[in-house]
Protein backbone atom coordinates (compact mmCIF):
# COMPACT_ATOMS: atom_id res chain seq x y z
CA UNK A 1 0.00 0.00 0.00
CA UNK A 2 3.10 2.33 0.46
CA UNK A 3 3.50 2.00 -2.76
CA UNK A 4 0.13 3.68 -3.98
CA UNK A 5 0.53 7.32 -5.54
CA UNK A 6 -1.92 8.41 -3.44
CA UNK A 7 -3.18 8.37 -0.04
CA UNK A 8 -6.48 5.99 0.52
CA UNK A 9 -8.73 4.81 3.41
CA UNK A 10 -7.08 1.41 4.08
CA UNK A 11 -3.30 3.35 4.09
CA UNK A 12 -1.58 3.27 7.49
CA UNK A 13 -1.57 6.97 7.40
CA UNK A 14 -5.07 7.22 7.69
CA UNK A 15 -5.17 4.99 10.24
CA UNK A 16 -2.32 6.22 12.18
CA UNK A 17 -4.45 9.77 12.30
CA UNK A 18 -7.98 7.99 13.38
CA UNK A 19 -6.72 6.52 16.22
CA UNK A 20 -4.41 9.50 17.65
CA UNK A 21 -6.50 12.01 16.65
CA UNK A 22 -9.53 9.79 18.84
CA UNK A 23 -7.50 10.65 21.70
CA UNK A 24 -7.75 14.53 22.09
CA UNK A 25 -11.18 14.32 20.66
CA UNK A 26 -12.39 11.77 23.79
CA UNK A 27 -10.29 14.14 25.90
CA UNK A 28 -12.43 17.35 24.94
CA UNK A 29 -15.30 15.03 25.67
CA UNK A 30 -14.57 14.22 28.72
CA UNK A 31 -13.95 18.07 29.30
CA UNK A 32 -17.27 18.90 28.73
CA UNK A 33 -18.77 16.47 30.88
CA UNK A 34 -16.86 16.73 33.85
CA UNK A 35 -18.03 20.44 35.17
CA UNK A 36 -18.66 18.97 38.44
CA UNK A 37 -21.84 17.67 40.34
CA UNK A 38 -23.88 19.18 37.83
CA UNK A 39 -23.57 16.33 35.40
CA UNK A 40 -23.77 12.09 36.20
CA UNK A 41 -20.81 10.67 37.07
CA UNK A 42 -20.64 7.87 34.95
CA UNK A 43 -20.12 9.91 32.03
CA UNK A 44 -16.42 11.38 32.69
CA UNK A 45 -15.78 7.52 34.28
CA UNK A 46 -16.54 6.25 31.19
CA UNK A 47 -14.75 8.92 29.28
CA UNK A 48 -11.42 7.97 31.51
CA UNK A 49 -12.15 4.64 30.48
CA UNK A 50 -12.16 5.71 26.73
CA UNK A 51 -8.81 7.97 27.36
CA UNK A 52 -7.30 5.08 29.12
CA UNK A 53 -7.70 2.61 26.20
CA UNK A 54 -6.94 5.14 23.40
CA UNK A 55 -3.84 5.72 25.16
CA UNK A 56 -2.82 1.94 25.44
CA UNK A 57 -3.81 2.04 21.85
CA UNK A 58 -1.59 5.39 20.87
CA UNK A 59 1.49 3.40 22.99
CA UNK A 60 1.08 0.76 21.24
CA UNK A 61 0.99 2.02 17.86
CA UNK A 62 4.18 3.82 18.52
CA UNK A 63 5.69 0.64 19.07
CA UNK A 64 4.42 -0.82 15.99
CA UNK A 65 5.64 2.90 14.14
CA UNK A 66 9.72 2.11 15.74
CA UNK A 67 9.23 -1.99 13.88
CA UNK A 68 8.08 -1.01 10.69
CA UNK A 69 10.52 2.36 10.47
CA UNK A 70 13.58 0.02 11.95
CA UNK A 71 12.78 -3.38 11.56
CA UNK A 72 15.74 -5.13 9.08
CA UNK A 73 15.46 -8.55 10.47
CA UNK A 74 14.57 -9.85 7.46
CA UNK A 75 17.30 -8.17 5.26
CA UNK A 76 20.11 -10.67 4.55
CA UNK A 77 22.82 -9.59 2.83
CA UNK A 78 24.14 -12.72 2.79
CA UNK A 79 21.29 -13.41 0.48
CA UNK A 80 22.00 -10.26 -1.99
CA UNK A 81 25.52 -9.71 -2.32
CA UNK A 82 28.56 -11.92 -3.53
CA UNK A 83 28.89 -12.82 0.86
CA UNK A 84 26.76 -15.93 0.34
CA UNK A 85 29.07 -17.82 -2.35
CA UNK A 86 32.10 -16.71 0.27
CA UNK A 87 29.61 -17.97 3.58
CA UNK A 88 29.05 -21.23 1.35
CA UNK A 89 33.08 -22.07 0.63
CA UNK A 90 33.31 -24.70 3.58
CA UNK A 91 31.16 -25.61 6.50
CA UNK A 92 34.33 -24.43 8.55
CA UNK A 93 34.66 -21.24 7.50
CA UNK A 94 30.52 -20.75 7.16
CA UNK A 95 29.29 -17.62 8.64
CA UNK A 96 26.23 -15.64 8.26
CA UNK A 97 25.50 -11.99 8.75
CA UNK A 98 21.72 -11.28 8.99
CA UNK A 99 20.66 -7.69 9.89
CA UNK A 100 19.88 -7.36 13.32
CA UNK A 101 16.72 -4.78 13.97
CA UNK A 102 17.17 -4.94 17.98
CA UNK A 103 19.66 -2.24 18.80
CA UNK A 104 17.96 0.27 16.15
CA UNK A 105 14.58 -0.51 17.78
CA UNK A 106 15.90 -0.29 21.28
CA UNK A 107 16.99 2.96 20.72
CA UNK A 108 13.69 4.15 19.32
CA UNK A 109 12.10 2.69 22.83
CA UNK A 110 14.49 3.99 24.77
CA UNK A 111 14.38 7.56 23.13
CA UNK A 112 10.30 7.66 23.03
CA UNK A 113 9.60 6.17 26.69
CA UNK A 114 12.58 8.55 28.29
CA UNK A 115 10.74 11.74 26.58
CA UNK A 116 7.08 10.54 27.80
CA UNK A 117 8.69 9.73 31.77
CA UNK A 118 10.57 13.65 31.08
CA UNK A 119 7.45 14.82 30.38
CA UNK A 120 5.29 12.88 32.97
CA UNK A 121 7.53 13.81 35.82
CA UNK A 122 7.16 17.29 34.09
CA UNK A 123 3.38 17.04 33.92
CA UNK A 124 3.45 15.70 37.84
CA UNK A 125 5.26 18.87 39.00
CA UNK A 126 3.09 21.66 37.59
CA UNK A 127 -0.40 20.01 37.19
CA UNK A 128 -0.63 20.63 40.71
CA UNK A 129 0.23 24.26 40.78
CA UNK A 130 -1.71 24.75 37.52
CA UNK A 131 -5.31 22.95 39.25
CA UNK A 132 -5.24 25.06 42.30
CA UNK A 133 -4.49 28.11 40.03
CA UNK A 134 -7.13 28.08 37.37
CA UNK A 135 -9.48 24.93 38.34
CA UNK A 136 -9.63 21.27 37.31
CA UNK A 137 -11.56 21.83 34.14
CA UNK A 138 -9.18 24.64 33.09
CA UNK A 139 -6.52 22.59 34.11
CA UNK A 140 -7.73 19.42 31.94
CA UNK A 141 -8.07 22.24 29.03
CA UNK A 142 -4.62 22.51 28.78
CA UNK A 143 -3.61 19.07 28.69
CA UNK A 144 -5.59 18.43 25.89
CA UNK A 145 -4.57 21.46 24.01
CA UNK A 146 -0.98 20.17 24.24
CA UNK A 147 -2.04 16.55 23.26
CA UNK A 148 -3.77 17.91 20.43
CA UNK A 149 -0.50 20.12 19.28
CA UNK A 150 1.69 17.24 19.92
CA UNK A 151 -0.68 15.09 17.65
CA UNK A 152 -0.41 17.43 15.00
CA UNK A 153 2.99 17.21 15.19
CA UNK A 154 3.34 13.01 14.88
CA UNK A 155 0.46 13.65 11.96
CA UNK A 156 3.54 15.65 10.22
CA UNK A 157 6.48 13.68 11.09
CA UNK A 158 4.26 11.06 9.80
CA UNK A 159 2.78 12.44 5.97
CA UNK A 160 4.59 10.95 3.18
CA UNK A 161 5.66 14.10 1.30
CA UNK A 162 8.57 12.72 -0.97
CA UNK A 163 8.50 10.01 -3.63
CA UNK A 164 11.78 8.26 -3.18
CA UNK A 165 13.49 5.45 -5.32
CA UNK A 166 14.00 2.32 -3.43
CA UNK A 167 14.08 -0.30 -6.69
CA UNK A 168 16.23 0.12 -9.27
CA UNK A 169 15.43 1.33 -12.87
CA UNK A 170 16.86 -1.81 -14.86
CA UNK A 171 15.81 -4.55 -11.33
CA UNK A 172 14.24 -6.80 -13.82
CA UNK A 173 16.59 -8.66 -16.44
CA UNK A 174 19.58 -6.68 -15.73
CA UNK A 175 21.85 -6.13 -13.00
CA UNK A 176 22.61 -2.62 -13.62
CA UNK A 177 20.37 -0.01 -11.33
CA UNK A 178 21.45 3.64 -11.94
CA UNK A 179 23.21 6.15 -13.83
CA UNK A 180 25.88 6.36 -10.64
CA UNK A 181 26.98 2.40 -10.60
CA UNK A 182 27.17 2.51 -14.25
CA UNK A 183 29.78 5.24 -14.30
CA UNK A 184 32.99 3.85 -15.51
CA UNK A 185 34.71 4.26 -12.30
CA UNK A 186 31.62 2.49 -10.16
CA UNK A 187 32.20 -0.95 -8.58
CA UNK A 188 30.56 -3.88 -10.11
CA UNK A 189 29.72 -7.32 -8.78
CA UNK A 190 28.56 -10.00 -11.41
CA UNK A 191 26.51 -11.65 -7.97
CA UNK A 192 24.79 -8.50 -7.28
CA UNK A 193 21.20 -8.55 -7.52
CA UNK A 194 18.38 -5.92 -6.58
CA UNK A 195 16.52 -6.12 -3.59
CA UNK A 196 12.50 -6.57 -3.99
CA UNK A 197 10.45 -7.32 -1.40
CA UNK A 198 6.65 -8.28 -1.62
CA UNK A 199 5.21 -6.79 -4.96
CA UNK A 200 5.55 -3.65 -5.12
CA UNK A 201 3.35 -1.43 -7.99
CA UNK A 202 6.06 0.80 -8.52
CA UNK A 203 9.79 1.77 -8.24
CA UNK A 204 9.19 4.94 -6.46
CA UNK A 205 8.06 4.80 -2.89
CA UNK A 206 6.70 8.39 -0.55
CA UNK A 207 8.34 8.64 2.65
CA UNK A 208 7.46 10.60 5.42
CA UNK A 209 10.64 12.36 7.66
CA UNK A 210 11.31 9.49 10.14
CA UNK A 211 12.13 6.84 7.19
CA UNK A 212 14.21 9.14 5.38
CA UNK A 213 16.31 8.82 8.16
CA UNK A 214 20.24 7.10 8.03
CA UNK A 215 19.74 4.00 9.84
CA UNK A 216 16.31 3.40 8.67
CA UNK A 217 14.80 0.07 7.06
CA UNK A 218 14.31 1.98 3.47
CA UNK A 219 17.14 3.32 3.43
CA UNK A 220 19.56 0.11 4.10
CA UNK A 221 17.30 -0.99 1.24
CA UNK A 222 18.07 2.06 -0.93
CA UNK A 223 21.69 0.83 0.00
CA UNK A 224 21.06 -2.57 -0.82
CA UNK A 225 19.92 -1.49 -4.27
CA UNK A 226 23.38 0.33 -4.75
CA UNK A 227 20.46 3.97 -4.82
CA UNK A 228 22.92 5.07 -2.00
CA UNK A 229 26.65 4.90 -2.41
CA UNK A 230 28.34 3.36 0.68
CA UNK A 231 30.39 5.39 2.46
CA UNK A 232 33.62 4.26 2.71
């Protein structure tokens, strides 16, 4: 699907905005129907109930975001590059090199959960100072006004604004790929072969900010595919 030249109702993107845009939305609702004794209780329980799951659901989403941004498990090199006749010489000197996703990953964790405890012990500090200063519903205001900016925020981070080449232009038939590896002074490997993985409609892909990134999946693909030169 991120492959599609335009953006449809079954894309992730779509998705990804439903469900964290549902969060400040329940959290306005449960402004307006928590004004105090005025109003039933069960409606801002059930409201926390609703904030409570959406924000299980936003947590977990994230997660899901750091797999399929870092995730390169399943890129072997071994598999693609002139490494797999040398890892299949002898059984003595057989090796293997898969990609390995879990340091990438566990950096995205460890980045994402040590901003949200900054920003809870943040939150902890003030909201108290904050309440007995302008009320509990002014107070709950707030918070969702900076929910809302910060989901507007992840909604840009997140739009796919640049159509970038991750297949080569000659992958099928040929092992040449671009105008830069053809050059006379490019390396060439006669094991070499492009990297495709599912079935793509296309050889240009859109990519929001956080894949165009250096140690993302796309672009150790875009490597792969000899689109990005190596650095030496």
């Amino acid at each position: 699907m991120t492959f599609q030249p335009r953006v449809t109702w079954t894309s992730h993107l779509v998705r990804r905005c439903i469900f964290t845009f549902a969060l400040p939305i329940v959290g306005v609702i449960y402004l307006l129907t928590s004004p105090g004794p005025s109003v039933s209780w069960a409606a801002p329980i059930i409201m926390s109930a609703l904030v409570g799951f959406l924000s299980c659901l936003a947590i977990a989403e994230c997660i899901g975001l750091l797999m399929e941004t870092f995730d390169t498990s399943d890129l072997q090199p071994g598999v693609n590059t002139k490494h797999r006749l040398q890892s299949m010489e002898s059984a003595t000197r057989r090796r293997r090199t898969n990609y390995s996703s879990f340091p990438r990953v566990t950096a995205g964790l460890f980045i994402a959960q040590g901003f949200g405890f900054f920003f809870a012990a943040a939150s902890t500090g003030v909201s108290g100072a904050i309440t007995r200063a302008v009320g509990a519903q002014a107070a709950t205001g707030i918070v969702i006004a900076i929910l809302l900016f910060a989901t507007i925020l992840l909604s840009i981070v997140l739009w796919r604004f640049k159509s970038v080449q991750v297949i080569p232009n000659h992958a099928l038939g040929t092992r040449k790929s671009s105008a830069e590896w053809n050059a006379p002074d490019a390396e060439h490997d006669d094991y070499w072969q492009p990297v495709i993985i599912g079935n793509p409609s296309g050889k240009m892909r859109r990519m929001n900010t956080l894949e165009m990134g250096a140690w993302t999946r796309w672009t150790e693909i875009r490597k792969l595919n000899k689109l990005i030169k190596h650095k030496k």
